[in-house]
PDB file of N, CA and C in Angstrom:
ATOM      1  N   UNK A   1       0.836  -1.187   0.000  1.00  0.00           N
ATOM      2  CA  UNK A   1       0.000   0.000   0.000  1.00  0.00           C
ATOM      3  C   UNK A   1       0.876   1.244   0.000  1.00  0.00           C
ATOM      4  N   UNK A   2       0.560   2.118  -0.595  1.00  0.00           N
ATOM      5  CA  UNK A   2       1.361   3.223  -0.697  1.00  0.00           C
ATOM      6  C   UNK A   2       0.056   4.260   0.399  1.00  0.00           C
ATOM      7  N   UNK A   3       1.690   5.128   0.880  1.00  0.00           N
ATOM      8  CA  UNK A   3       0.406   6.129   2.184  1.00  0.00           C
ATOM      9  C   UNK A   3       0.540   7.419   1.461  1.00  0.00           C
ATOM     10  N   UNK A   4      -0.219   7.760   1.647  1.00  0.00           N
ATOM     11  CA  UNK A   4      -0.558   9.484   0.336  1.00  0.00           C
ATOM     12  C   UNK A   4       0.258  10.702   1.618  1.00  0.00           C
ATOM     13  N   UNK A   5       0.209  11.989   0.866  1.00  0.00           N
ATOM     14  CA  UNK A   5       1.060  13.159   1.646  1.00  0.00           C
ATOM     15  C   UNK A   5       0.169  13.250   2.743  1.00  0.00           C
ATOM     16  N   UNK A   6      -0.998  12.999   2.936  1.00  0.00           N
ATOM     17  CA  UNK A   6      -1.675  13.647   4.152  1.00  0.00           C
ATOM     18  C   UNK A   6      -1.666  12.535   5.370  1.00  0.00           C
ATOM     19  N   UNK A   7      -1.453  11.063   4.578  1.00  0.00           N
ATOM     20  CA  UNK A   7      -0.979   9.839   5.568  1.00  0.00           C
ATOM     21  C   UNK A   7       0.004  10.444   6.474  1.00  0.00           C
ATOM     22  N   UNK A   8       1.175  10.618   5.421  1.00  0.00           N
ATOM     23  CA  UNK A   8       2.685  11.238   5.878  1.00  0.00           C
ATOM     24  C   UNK A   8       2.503  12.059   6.905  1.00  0.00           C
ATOM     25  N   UNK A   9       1.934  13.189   6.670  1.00  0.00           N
ATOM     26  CA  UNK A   9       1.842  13.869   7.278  1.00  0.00           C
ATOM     27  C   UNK A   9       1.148  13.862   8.623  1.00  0.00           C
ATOM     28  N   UNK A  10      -0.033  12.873   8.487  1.00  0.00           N
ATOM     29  CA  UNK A  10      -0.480  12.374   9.932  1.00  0.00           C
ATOM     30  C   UNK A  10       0.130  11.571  10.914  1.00  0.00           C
ATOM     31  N   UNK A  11       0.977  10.967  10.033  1.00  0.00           N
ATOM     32  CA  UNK A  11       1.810  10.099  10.875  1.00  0.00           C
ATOM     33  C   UNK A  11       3.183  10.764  11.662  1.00  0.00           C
ATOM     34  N   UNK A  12       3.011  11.917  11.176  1.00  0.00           N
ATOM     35  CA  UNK A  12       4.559  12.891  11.809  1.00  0.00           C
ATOM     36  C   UNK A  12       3.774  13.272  13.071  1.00  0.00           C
ATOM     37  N   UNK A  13       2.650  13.442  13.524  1.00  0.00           N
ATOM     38  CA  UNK A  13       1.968  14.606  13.993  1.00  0.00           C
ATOM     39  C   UNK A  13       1.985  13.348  15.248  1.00  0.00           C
ATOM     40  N   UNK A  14       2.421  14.117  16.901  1.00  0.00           N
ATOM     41  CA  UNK A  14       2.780  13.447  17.988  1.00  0.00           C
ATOM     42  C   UNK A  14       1.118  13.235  18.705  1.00  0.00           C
ATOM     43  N   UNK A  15      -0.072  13.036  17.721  1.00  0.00           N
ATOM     44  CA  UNK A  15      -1.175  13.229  18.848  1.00  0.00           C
ATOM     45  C   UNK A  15      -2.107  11.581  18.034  1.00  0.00           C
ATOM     46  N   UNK A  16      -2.861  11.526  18.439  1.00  0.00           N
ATOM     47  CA  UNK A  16      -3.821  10.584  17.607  1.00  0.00           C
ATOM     48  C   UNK A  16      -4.508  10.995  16.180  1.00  0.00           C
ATOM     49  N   UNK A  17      -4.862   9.735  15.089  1.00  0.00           N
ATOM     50  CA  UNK A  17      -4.663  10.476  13.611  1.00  0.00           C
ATOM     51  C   UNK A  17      -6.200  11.168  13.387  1.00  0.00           C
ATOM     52  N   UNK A  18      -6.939  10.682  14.063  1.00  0.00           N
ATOM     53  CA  UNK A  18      -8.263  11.761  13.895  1.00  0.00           C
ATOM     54  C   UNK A  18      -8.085  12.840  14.588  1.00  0.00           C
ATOM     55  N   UNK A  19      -7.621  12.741  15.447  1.00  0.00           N
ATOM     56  CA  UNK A  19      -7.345  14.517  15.895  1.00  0.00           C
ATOM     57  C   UNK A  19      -6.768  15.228  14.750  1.00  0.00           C
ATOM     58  N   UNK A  20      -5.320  14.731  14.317  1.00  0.00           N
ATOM     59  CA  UNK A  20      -4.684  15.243  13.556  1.00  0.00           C
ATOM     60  C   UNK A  20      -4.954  15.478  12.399  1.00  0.00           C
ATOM     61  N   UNK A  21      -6.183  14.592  12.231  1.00  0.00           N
ATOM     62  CA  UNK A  21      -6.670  15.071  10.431  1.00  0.00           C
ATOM     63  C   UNK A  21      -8.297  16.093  10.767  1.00  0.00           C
ATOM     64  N   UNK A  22      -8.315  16.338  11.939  1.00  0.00           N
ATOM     65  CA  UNK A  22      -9.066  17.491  12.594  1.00  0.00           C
ATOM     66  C   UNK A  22      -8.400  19.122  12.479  1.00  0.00           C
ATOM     67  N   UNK A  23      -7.330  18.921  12.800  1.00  0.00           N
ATOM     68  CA  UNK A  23      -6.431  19.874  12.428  1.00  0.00           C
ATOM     69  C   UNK A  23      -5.815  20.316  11.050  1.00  0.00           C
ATOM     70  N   UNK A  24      -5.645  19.441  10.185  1.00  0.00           N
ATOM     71  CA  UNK A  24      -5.255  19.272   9.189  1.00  0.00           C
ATOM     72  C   UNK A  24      -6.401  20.034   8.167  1.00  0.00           C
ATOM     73  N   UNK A  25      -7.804  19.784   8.406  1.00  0.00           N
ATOM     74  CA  UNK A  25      -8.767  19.925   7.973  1.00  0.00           C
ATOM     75  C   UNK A  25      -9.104  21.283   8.361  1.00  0.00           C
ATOM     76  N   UNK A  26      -8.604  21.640   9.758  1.00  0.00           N
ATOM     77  CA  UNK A  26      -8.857  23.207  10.358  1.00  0.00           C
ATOM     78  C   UNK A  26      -8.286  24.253   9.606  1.00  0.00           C
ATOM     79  N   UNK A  27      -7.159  23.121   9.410  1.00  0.00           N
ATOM     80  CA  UNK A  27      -5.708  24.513   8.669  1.00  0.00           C
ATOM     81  C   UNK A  27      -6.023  24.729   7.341  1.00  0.00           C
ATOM     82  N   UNK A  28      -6.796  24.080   6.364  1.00  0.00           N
ATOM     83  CA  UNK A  28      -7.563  24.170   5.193  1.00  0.00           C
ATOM     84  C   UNK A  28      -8.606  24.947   5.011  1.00  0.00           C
ATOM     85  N   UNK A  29      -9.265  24.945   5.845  1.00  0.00           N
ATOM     86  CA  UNK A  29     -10.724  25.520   6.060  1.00  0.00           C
ATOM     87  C   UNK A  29     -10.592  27.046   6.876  1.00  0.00           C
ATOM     88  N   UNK A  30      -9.308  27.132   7.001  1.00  0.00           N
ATOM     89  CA  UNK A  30      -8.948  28.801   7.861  1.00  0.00           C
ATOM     90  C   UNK A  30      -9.434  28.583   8.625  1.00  0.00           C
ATOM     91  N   UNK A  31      -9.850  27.472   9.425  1.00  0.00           N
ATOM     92  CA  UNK A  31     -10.043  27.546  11.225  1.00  0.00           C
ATOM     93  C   UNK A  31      -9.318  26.711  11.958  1.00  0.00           C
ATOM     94  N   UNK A  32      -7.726  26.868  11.748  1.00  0.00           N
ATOM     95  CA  UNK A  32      -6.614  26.217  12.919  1.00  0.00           C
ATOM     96  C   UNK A  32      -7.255  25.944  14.078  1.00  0.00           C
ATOM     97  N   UNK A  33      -7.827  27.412  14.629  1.00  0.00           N
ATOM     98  CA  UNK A  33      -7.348  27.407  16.195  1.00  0.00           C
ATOM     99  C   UNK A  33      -8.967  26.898  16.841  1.00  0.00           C
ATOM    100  N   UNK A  34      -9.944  26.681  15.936  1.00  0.00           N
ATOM    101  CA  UNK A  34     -11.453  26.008  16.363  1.00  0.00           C
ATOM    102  C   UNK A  34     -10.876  24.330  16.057  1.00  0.00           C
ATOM    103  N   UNK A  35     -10.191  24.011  14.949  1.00  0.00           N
ATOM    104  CA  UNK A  35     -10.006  23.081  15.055  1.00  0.00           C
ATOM    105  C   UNK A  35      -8.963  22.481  16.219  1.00  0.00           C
ATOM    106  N   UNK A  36      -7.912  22.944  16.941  1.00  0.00           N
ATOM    107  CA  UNK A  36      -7.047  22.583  17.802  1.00  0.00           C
ATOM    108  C   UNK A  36      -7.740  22.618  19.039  1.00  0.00           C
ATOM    109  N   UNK A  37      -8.581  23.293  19.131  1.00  0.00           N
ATOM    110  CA  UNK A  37      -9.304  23.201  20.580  1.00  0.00           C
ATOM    111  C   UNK A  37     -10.297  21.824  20.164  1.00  0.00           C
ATOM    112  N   UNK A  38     -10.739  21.741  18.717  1.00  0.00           N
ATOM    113  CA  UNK A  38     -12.082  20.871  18.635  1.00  0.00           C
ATOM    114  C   UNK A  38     -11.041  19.457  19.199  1.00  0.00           C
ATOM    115  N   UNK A  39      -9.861  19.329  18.095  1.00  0.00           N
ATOM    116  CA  UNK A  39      -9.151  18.143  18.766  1.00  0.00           C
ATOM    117  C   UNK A  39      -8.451  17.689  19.551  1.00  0.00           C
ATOM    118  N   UNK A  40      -8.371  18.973  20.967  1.00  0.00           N
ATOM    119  CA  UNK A  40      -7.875  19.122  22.169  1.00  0.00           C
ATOM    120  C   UNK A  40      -8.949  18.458  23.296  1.00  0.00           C
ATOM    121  N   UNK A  41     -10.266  18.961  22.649  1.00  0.00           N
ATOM    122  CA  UNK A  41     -11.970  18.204  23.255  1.00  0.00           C
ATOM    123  C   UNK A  41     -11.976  16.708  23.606  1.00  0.00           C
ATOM    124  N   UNK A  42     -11.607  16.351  21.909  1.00  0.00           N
ATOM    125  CA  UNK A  42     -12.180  15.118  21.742  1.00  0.00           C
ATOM    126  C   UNK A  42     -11.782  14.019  22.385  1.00  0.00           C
ATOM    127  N   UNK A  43     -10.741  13.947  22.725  1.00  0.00           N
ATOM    128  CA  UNK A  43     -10.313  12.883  23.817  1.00  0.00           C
ATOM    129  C   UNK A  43     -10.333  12.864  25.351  1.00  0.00           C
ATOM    130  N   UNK A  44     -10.961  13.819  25.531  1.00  0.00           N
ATOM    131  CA  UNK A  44     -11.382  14.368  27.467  1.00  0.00           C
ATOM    132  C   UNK A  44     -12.204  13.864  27.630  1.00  0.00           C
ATOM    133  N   UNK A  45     -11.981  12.547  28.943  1.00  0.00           N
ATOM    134  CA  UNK A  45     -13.462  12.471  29.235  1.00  0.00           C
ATOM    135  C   UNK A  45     -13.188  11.921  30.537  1.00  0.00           C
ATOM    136  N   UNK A  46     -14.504  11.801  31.532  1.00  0.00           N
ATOM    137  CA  UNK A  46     -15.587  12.543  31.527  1.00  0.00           C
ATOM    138  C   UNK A  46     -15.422  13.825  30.860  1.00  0.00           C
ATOM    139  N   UNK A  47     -16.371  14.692  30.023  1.00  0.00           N
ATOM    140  CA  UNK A  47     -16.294  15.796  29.721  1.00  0.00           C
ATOM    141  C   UNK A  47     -17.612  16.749  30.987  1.00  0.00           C
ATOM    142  N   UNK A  48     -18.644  15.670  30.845  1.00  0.00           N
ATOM    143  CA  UNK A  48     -20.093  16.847  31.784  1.00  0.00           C
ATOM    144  C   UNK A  48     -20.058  15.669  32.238  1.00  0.00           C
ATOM    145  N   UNK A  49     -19.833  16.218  33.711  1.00  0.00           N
ATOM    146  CA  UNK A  49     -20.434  15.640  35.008  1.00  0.00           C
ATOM    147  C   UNK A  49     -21.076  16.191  35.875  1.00  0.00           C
ATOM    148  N   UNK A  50     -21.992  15.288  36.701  1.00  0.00           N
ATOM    149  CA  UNK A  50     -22.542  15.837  37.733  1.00  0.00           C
ATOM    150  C   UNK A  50     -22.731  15.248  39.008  1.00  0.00           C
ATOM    151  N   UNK A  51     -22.596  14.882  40.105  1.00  0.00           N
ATOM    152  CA  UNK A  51     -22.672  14.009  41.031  1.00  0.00           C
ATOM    153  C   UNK A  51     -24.021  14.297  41.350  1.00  0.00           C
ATOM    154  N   UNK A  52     -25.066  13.032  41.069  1.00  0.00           N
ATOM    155  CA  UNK A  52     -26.377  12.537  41.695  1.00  0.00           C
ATOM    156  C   UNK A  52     -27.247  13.457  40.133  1.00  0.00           C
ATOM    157  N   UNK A  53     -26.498  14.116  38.908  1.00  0.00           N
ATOM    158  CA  UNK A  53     -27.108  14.221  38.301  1.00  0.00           C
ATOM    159  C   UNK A  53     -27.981  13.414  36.954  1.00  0.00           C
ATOM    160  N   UNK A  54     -29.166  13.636  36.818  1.00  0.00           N
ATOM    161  CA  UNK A  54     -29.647  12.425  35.998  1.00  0.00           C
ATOM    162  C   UNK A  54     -28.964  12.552  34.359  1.00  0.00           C
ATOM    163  N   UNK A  55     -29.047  11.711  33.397  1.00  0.00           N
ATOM    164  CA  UNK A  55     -28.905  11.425  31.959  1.00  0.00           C
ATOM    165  C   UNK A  55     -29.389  12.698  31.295  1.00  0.00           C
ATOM    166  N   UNK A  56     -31.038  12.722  31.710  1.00  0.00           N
ATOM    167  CA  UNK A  56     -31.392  13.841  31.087  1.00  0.00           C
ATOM    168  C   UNK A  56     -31.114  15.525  31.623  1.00  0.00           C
ATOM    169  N   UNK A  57     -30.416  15.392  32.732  1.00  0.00           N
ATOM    170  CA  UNK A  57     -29.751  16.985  32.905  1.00  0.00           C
ATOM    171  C   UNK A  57     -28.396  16.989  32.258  1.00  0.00           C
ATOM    172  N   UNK A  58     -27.592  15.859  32.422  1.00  0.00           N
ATOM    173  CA  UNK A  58     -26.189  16.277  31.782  1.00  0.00           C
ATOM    174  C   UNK A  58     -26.662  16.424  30.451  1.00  0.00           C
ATOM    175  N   UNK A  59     -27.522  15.970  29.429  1.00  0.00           N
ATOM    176  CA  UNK A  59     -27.507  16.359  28.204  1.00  0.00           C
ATOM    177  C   UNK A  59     -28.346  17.763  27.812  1.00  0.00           C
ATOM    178  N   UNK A  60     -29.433  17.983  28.678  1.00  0.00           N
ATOM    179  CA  UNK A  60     -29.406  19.175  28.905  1.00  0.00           C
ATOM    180  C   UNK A  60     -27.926  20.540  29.407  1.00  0.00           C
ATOM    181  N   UNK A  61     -27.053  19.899  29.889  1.00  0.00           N
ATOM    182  CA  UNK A  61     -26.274  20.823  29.855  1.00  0.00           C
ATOM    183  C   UNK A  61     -24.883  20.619  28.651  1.00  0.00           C
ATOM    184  N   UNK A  62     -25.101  19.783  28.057  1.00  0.00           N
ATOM    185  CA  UNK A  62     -24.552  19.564  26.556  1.00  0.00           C
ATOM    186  C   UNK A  62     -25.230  20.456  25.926  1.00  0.00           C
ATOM    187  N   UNK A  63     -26.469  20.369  25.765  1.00  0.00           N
ATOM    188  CA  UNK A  63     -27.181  21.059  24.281  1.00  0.00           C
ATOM    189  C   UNK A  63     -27.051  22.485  24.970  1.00  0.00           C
ATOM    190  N   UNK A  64     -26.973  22.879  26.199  1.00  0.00           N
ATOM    191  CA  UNK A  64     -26.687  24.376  25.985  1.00  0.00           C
ATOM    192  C   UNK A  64     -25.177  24.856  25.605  1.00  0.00           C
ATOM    193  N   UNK A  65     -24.308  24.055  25.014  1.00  0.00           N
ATOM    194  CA  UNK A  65     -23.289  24.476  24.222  1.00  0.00           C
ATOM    195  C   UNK A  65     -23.602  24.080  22.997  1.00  0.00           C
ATOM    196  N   UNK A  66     -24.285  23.209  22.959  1.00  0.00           N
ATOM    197  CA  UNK A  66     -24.119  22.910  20.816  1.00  0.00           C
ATOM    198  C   UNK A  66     -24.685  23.499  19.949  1.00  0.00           C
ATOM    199  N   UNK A  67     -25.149  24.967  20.263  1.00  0.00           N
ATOM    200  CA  UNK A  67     -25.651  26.105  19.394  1.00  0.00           C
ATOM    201  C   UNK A  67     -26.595  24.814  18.525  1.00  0.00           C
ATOM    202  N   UNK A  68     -27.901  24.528  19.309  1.00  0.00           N
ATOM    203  CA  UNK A  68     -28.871  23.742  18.196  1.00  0.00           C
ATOM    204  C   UNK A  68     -28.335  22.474  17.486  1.00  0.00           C
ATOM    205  N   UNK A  69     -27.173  22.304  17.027  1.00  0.00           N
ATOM    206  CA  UNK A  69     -26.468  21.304  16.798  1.00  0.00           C
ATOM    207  C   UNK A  69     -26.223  19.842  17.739  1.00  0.00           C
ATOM    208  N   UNK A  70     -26.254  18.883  17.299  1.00  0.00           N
ATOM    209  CA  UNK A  70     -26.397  17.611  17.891  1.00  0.00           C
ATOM    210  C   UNK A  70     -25.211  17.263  18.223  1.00  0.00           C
ATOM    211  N   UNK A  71     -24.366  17.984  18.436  1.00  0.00           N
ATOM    212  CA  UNK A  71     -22.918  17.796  18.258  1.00  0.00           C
ATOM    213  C   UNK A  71     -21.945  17.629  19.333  1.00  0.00           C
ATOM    214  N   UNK A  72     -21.631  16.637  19.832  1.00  0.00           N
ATOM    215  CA  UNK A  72     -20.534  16.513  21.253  1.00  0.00           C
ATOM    216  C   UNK A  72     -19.162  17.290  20.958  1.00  0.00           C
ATOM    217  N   UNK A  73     -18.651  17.245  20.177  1.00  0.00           N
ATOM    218  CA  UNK A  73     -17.382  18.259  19.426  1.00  0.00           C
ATOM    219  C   UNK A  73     -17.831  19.494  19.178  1.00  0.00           C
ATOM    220  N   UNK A  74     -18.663  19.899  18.876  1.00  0.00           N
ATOM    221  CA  UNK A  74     -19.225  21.405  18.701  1.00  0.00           C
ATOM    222  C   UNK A  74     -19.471  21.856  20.009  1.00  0.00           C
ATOM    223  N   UNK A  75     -20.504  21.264  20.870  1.00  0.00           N
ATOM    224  CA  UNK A  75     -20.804  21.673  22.329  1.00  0.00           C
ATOM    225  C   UNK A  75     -19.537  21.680  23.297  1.00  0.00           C
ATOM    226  N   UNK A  76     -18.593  20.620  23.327  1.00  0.00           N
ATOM    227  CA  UNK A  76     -17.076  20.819  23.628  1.00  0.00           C
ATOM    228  C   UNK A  76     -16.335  22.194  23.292  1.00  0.00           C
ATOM    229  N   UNK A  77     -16.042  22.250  22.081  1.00  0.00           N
ATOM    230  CA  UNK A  77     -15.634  23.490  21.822  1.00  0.00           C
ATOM    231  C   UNK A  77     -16.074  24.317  22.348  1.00  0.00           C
ATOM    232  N   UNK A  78     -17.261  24.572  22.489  1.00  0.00           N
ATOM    233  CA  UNK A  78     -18.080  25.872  22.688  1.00  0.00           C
ATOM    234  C   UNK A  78     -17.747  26.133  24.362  1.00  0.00           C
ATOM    235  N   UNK A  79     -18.121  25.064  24.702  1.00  0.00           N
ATOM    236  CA  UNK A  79     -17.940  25.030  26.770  1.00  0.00           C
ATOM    237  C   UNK A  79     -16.487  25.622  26.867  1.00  0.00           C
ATOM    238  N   UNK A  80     -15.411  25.232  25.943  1.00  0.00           N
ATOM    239  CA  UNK A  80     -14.077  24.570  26.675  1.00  0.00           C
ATOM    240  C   UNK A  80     -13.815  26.826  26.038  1.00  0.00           C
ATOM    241  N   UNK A  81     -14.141  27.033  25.169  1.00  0.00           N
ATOM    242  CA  UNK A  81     -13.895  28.148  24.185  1.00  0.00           C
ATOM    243  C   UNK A  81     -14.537  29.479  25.998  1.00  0.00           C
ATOM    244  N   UNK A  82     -16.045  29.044  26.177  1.00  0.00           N
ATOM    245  CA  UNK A  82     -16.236  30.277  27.111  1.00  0.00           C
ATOM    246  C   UNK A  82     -15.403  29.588  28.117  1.00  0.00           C
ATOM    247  N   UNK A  83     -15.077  28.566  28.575  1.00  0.00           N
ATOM    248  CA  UNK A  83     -14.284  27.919  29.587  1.00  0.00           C
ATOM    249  C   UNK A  83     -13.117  29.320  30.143  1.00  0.00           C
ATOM    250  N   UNK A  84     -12.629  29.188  28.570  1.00  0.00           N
ATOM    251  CA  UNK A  84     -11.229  29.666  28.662  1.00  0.00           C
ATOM    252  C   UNK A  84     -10.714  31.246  28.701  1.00  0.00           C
ATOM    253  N   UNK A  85     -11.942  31.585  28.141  1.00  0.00           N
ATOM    254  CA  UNK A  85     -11.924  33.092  28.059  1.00  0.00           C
ATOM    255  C   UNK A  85     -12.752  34.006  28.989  1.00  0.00           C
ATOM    256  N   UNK A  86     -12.855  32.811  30.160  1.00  0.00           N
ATOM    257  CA  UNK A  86     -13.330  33.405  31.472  1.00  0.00           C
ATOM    258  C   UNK A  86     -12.583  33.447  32.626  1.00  0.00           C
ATOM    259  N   UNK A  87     -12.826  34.153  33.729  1.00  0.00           N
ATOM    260  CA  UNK A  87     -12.353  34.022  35.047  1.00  0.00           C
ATOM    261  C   UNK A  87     -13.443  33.487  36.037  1.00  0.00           C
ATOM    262  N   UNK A  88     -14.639  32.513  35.722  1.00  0.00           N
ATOM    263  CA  UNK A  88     -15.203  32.392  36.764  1.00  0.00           C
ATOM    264  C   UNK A  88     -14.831  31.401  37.810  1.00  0.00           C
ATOM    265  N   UNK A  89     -15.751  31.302  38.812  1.00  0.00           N
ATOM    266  CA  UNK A  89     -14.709  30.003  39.436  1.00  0.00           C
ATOM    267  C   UNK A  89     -14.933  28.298  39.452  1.00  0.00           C
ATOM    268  N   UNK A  90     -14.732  27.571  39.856  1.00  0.00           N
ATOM    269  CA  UNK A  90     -14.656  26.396  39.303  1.00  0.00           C
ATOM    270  C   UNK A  90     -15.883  25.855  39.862  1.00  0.00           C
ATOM    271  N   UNK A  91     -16.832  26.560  40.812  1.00  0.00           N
ATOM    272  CA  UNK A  91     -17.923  26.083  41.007  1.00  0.00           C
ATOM    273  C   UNK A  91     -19.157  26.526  40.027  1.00  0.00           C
ATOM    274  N   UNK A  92     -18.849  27.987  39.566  1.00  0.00           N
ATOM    275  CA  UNK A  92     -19.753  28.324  37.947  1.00  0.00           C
ATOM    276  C   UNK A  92     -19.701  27.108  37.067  1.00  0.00           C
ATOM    277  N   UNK A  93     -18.635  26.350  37.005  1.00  0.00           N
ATOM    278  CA  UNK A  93     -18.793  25.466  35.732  1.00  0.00           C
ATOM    279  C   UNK A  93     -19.148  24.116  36.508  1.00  0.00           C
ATOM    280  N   UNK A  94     -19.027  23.592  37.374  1.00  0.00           N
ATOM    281  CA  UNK A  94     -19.761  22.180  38.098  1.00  0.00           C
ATOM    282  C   UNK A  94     -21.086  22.408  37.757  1.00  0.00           C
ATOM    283  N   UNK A  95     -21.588  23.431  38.312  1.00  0.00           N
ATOM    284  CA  UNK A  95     -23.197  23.935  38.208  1.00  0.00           C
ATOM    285  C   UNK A  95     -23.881  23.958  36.585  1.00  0.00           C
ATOM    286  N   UNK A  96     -22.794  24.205  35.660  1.00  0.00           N
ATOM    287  CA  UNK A  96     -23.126  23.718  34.515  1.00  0.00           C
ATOM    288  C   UNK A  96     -22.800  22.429  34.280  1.00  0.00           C
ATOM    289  N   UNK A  97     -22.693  20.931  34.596  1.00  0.00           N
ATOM    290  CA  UNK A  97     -22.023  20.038  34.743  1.00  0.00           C
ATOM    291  C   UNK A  97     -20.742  19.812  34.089  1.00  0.00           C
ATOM    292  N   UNK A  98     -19.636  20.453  33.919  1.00  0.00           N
ATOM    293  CA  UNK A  98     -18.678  20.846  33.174  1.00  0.00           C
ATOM    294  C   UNK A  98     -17.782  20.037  34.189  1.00  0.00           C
ATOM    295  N   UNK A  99     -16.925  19.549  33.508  1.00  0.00           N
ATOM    296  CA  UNK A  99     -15.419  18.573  34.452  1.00  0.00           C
ATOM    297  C   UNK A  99     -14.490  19.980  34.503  1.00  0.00           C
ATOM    298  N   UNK A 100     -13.872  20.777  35.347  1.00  0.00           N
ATOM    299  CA  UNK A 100     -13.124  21.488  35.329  1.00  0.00           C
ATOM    300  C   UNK A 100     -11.474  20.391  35.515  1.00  0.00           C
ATOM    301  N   UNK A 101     -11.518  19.671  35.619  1.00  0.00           N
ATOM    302  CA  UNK A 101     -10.786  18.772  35.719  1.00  0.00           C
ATOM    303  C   UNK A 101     -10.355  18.409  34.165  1.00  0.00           C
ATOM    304  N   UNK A 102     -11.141  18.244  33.551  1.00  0.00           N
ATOM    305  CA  UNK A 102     -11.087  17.727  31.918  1.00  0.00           C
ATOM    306  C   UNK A 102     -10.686  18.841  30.846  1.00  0.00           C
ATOM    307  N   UNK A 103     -11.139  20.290  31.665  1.00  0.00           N
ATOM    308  CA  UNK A 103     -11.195  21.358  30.870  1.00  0.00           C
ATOM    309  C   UNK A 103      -9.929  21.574  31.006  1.00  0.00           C
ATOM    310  N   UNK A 104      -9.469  22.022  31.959  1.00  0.00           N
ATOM    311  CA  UNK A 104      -7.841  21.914  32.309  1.00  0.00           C
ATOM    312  C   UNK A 104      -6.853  21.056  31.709  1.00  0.00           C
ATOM    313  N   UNK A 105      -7.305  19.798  31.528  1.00  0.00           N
ATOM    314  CA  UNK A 105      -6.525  18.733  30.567  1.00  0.00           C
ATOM    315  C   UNK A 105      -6.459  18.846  29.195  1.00  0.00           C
ATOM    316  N   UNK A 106      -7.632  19.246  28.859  1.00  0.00           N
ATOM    317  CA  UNK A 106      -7.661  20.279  27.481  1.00  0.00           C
ATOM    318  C   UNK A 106      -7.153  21.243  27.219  1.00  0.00           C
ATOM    319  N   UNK A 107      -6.969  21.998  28.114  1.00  0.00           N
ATOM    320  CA  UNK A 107      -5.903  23.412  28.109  1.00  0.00           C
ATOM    321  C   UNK A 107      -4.568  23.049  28.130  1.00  0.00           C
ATOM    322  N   UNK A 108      -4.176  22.154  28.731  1.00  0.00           N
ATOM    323  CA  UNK A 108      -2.629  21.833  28.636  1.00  0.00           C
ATOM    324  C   UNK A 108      -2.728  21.060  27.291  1.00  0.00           C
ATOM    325  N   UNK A 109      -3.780  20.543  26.511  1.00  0.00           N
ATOM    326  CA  UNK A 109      -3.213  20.231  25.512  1.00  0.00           C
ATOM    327  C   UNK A 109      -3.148  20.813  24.632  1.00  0.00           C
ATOM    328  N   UNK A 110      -3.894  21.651  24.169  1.00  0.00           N
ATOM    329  CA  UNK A 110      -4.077  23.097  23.416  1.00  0.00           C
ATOM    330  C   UNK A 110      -2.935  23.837  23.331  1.00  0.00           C
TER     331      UNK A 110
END
């Protein structure tokens, strides 16, 4: 089998190859830095937690990031995006069932 330039190129890249062809795809589409956070997301998990919270509240507090969209990578982004460009404190985001724990792990990978 022969591996094409974007194989190559995924295979240089020190992270997992769907992330990396997340990025790859970002840097095409002029959105690097939505895509590096999208594939900074995707491997965090727990992402929404809640202790004693039910199925249907944590996904209620999913869909209030996925701008209408059905999207666990979109709603990620979106959480991890106001996450980051806030100062609130780490009990604002529990209360949204948000892992501040996960978000943080995302930030160091970012």
């Amino acid at each position: 089998y022969d591996i094409t330039e974007r194989g190559r190129l995924l295979a240089e890249l020190p992270i997992d190859c769907r992330q990396g062809l997340v990025i790859v795809h970002g840097i095409c589409l002029g959105i690097p830095k939505e895509c590096c956070v999208a594939a900074a997301v995707m491997k965090k998990n727990p992402f929404y937690e809640g202790r004693g919270a039910s199925v249907k509240h944590l996904y209620a507090c999913k869909r209030q990031y996925s701008q209408h969209f059905d999207s666990d990578v979109v709603a990620r982004v979106n959480a991890f995006c106001e996450w980051f460009s806030t100062k609130e404190e780490d009990r604002y985001w529990r209360e949204r069932c948000l892992s501040v724990v996960t978000l943080r792990a995302a930030r160091d990978t970012y």
